[in-house]
C-alpha atoms as a PDB file:
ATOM      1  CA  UNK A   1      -5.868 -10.864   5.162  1.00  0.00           C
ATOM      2  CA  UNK A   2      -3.947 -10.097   8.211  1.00  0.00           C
ATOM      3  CA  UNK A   3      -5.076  -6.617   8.343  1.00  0.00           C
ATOM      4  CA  UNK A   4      -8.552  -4.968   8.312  1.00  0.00           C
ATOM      5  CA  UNK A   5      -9.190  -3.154   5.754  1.00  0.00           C
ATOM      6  CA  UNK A   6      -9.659  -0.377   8.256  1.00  0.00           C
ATOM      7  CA  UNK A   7      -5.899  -0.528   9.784  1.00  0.00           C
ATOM      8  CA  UNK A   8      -5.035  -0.782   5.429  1.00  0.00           C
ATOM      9  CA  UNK A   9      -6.033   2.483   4.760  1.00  0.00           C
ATOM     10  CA  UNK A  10      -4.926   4.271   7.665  1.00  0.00           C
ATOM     11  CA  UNK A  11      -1.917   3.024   6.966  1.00  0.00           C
ATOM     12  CA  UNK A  12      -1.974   4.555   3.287  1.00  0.00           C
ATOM     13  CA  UNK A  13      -3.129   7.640   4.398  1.00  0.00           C
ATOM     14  CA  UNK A  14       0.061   7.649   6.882  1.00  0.00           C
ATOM     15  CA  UNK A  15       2.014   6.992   4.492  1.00  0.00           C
ATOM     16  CA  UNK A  16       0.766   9.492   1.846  1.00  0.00           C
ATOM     17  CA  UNK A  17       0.669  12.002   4.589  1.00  0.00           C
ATOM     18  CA  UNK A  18       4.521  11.353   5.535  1.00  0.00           C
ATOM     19  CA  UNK A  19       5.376  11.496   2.012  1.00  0.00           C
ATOM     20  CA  UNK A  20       3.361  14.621   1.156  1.00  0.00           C
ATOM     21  CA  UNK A  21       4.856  16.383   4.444  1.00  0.00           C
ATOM     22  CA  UNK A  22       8.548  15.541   3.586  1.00  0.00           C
ATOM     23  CA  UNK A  23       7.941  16.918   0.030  1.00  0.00           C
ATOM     24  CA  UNK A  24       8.136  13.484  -1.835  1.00  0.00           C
ATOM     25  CA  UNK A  25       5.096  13.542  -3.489  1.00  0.00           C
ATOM     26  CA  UNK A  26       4.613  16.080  -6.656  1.00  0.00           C
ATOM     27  CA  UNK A  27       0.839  16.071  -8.139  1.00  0.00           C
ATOM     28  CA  UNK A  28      -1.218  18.608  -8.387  1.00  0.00           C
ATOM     29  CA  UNK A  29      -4.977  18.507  -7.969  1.00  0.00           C
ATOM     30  CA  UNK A  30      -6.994  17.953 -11.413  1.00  0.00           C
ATOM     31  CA  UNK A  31      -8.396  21.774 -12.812  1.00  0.00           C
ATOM     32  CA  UNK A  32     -12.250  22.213 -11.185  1.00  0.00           C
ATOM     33  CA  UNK A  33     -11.947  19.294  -8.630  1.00  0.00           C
ATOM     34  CA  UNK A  34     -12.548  19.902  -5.106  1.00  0.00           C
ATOM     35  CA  UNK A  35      -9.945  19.795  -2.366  1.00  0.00           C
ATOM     36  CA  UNK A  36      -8.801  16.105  -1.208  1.00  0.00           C
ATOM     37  CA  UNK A  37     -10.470  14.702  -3.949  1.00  0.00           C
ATOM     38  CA  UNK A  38      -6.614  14.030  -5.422  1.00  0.00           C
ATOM     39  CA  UNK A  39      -5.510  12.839  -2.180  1.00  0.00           C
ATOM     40  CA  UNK A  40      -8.229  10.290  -1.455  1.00  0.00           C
ATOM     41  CA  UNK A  41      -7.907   8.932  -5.425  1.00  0.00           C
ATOM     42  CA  UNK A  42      -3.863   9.014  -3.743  1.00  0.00           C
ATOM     43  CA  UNK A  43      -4.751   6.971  -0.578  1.00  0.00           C
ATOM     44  CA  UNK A  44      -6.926   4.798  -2.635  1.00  0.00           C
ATOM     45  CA  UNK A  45      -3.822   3.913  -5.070  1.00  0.00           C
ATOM     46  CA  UNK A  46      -1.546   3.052  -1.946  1.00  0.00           C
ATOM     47  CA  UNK A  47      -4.202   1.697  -0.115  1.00  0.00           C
ATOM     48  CA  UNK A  48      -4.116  -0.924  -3.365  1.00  0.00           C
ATOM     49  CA  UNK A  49      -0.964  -1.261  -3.569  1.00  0.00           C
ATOM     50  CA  UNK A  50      -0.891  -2.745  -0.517  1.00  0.00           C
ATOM     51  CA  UNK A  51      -4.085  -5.005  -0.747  1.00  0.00           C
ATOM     52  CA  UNK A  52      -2.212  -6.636  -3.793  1.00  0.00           C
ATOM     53  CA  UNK A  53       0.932  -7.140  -1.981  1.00  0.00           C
ATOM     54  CA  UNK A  54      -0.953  -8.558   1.187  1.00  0.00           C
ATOM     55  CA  UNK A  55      -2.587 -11.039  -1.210  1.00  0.00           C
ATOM     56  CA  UNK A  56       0.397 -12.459  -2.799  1.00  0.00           C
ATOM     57  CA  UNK A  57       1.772 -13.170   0.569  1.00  0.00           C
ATOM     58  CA  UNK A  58      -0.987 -14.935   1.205  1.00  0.00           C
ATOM     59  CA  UNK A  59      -0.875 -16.867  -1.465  1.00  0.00           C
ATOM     60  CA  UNK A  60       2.923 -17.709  -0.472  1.00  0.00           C
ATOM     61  CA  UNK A  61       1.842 -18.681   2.750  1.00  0.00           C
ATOM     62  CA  UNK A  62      -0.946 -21.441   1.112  1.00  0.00           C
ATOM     63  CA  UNK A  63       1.749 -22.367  -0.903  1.00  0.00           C
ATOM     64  CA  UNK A  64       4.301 -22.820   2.279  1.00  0.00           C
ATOM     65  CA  UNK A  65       1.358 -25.091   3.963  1.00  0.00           C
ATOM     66  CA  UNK A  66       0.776 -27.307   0.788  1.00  0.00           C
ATOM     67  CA  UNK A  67       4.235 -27.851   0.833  1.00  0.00           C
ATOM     68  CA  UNK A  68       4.423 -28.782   4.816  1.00  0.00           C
ATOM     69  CA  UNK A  69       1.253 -30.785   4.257  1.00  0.00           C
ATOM     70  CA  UNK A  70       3.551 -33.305   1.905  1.00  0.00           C
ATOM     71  CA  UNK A  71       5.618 -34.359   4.517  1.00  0.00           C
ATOM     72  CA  UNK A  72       5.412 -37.808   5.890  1.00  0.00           C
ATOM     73  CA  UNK A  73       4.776 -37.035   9.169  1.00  0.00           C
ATOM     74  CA  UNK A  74       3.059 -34.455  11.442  1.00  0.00           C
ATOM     75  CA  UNK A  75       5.394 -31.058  11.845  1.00  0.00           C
ATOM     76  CA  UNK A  76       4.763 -28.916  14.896  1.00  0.00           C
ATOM     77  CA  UNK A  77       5.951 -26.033  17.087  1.00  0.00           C
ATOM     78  CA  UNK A  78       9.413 -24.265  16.656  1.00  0.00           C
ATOM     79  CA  UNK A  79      10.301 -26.998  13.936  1.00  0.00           C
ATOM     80  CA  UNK A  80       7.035 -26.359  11.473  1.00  0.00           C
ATOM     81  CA  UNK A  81       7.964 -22.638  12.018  1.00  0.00           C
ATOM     82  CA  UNK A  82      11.301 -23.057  10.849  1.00  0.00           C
ATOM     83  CA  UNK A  83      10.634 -24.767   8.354  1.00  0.00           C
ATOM     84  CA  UNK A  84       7.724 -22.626   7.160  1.00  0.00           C
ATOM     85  CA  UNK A  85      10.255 -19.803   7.470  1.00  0.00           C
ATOM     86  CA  UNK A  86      12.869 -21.940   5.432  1.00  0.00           C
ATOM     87  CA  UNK A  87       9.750 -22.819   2.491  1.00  0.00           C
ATOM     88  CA  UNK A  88       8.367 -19.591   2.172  1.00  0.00           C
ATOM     89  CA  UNK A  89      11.975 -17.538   1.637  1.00  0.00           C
ATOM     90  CA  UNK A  90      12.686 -20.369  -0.860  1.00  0.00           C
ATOM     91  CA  UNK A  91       9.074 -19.859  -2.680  1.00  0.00           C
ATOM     92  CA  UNK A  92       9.065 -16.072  -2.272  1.00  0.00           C
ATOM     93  CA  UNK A  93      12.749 -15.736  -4.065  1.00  0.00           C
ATOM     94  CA  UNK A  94      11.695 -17.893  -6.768  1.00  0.00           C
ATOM     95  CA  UNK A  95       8.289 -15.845  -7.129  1.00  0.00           C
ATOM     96  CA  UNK A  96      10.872 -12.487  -7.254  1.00  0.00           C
ATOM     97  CA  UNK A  97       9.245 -11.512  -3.902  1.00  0.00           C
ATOM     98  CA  UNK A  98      11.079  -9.495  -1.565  1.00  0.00           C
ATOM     99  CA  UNK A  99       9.856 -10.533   1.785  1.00  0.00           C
END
């Protein structure tokens, strides 16, 4: 994964944080429960969210160098990058990814 799974969840907590401050979440914490026990099960579901979305990039990507690795010769620099660019917008569309 390109992130830790540190910089992950501090990125879901921003994000629920910046959501909960603009008043765009609406929950309410569960009867008997103690305080930020909603908001971490909250985090946790973002935090996720974005695990799973990571991974299928990932997968995209292996998918992007199988696909390079079938050419008949050796691709490097700007031109494999373009290319990987051109592969993985191609594979992600098809996949209904939104890159």
């Amino acid at each position: 994964m390109r992130l830790s799974e540190d910089k992950v969840r501090r990125i879901a907590e921003r994000i629920h944080d910046e959501l909960a401050q603009q008043g765009l979440l609406a929950y309410r914490e569960p009867h008997g429960t103690k305080p930020g026990v909603g908001r971490a099960a909250r985090v946790k579901a973002i935090f996720d969210f974005i695990v799973a979305d990571l991974q299928v990039e990932e997968e995209i990507d292996a998918e992007v160098d199988r696909v390079l690795a079938t050419y008949s010769r050796e691709i490097k620099g700007t031109e494999r990058d373009i290319l990987f660019r051109k592969h993985k917008e191609e594979i992600a569309r098809k996949r209904g990814y939104v890159l």
